[in-house]
PDB file of N, CA and C in Angstrom:
ATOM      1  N   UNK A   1      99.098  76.198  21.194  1.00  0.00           N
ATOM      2  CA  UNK A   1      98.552  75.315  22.236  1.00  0.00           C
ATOM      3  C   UNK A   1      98.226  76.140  23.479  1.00  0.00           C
ATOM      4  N   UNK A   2      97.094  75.957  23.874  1.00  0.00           N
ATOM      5  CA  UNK A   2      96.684  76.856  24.893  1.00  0.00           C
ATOM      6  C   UNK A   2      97.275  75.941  26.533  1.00  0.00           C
ATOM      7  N   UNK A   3      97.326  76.992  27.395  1.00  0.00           N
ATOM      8  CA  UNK A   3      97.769  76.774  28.934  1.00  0.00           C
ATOM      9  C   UNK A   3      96.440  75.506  29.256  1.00  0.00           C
ATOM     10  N   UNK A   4      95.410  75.914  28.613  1.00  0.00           N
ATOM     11  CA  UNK A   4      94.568  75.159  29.554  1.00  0.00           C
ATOM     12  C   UNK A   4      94.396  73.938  29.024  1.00  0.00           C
ATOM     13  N   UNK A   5      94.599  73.882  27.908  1.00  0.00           N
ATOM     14  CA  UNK A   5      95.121  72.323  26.967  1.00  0.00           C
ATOM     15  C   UNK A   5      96.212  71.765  27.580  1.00  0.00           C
ATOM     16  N   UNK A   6      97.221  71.963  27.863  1.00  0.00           N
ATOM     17  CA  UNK A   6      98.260  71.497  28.294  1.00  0.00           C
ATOM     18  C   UNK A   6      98.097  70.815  29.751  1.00  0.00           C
ATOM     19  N   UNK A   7      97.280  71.457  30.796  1.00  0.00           N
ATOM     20  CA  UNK A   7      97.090  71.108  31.614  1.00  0.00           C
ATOM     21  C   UNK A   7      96.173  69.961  31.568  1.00  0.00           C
ATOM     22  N   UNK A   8      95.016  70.083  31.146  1.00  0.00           N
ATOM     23  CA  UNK A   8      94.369  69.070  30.659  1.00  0.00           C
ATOM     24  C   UNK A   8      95.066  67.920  30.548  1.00  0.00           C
ATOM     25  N   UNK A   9      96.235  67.745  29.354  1.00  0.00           N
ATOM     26  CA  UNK A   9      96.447  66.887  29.071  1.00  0.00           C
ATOM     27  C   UNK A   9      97.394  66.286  30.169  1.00  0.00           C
ATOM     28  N   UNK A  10      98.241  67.189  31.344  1.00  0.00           N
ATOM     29  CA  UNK A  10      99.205  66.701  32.297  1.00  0.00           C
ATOM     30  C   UNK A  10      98.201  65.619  32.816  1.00  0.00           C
ATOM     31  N   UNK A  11      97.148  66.617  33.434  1.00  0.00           N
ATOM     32  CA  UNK A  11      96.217  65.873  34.560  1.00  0.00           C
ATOM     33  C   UNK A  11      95.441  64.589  33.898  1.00  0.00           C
ATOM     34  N   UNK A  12      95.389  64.276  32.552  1.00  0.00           N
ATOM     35  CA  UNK A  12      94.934  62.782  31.926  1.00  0.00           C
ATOM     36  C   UNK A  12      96.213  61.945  32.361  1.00  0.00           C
ATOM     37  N   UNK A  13      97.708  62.400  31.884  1.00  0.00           N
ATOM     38  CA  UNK A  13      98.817  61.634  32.055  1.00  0.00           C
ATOM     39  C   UNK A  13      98.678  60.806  33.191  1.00  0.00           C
ATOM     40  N   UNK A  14      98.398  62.299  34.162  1.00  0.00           N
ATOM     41  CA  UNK A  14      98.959  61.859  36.030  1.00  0.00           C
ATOM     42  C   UNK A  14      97.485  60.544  35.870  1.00  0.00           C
ATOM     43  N   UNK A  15      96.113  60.873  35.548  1.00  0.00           N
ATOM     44  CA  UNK A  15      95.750  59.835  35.781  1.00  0.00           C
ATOM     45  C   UNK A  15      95.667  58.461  35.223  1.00  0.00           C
ATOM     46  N   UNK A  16      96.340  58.608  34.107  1.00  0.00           N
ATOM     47  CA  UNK A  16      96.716  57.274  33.776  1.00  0.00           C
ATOM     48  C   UNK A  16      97.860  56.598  34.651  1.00  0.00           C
ATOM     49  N   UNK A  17      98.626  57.504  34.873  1.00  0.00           N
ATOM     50  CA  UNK A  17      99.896  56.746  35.866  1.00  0.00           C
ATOM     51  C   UNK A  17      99.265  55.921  37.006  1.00  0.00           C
ATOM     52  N   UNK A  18      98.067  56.799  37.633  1.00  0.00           N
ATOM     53  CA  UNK A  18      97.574  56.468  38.814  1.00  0.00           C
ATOM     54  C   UNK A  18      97.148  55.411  38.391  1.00  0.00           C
ATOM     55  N   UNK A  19      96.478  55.044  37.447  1.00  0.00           N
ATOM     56  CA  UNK A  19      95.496  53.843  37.649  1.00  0.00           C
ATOM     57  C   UNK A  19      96.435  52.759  37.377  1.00  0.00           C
ATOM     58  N   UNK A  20      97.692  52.998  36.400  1.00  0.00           N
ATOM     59  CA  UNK A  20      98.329  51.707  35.998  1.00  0.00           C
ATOM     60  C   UNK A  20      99.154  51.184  37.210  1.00  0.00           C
ATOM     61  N   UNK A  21      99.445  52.316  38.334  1.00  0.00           N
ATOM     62  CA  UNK A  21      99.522  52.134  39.456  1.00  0.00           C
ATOM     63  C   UNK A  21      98.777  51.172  40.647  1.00  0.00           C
ATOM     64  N   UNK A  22      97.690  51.393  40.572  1.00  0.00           N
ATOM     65  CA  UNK A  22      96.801  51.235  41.588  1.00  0.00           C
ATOM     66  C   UNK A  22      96.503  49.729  40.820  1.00  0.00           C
ATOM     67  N   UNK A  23      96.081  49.693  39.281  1.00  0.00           N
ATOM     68  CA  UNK A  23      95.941  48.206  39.153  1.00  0.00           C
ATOM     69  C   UNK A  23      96.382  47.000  39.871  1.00  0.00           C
ATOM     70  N   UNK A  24      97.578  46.723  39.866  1.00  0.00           N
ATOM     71  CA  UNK A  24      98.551  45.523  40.157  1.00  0.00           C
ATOM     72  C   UNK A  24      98.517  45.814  41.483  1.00  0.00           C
ATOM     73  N   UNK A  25      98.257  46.523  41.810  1.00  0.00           N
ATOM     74  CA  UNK A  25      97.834  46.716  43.746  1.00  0.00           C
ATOM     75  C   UNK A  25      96.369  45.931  44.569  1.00  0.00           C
ATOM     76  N   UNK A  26      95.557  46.282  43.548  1.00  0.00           N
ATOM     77  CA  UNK A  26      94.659  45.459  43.311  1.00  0.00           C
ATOM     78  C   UNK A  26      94.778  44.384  43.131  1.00  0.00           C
ATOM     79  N   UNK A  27      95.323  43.779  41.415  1.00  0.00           N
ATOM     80  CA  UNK A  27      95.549  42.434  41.220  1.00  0.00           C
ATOM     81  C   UNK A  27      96.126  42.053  42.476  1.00  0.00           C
ATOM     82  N   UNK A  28      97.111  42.239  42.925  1.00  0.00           N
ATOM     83  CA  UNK A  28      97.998  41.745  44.064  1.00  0.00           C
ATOM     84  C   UNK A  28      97.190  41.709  45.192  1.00  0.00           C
ATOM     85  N   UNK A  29      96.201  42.379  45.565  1.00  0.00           N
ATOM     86  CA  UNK A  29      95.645  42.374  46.809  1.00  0.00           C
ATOM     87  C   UNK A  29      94.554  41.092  46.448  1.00  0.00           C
ATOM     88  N   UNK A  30      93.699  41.157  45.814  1.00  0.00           N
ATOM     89  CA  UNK A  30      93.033  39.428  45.362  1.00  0.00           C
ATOM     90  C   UNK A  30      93.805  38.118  45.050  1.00  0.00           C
ATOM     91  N   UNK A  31      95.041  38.169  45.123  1.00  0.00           N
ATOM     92  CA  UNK A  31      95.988  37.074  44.475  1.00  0.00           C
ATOM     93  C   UNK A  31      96.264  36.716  46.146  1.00  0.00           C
TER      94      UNK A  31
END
């Protein structure tokens, strides 16, 4: 597994966190 694969895949993680984050912040801000 290469360094630059790995990173890749951190920086998809981090942005999934972000968005499942930011969702319900949203929902919540229209509610």
């Amino acid at each position: 597994m290469k360094r630059e694969t790995a990173t890749r895949i951190v920086a998809l993680v981090l942005a999934l966190m972000m968005v499942v984050g930011v969702i319900p912040a949203i929902i919540g801000l229209f509610k």
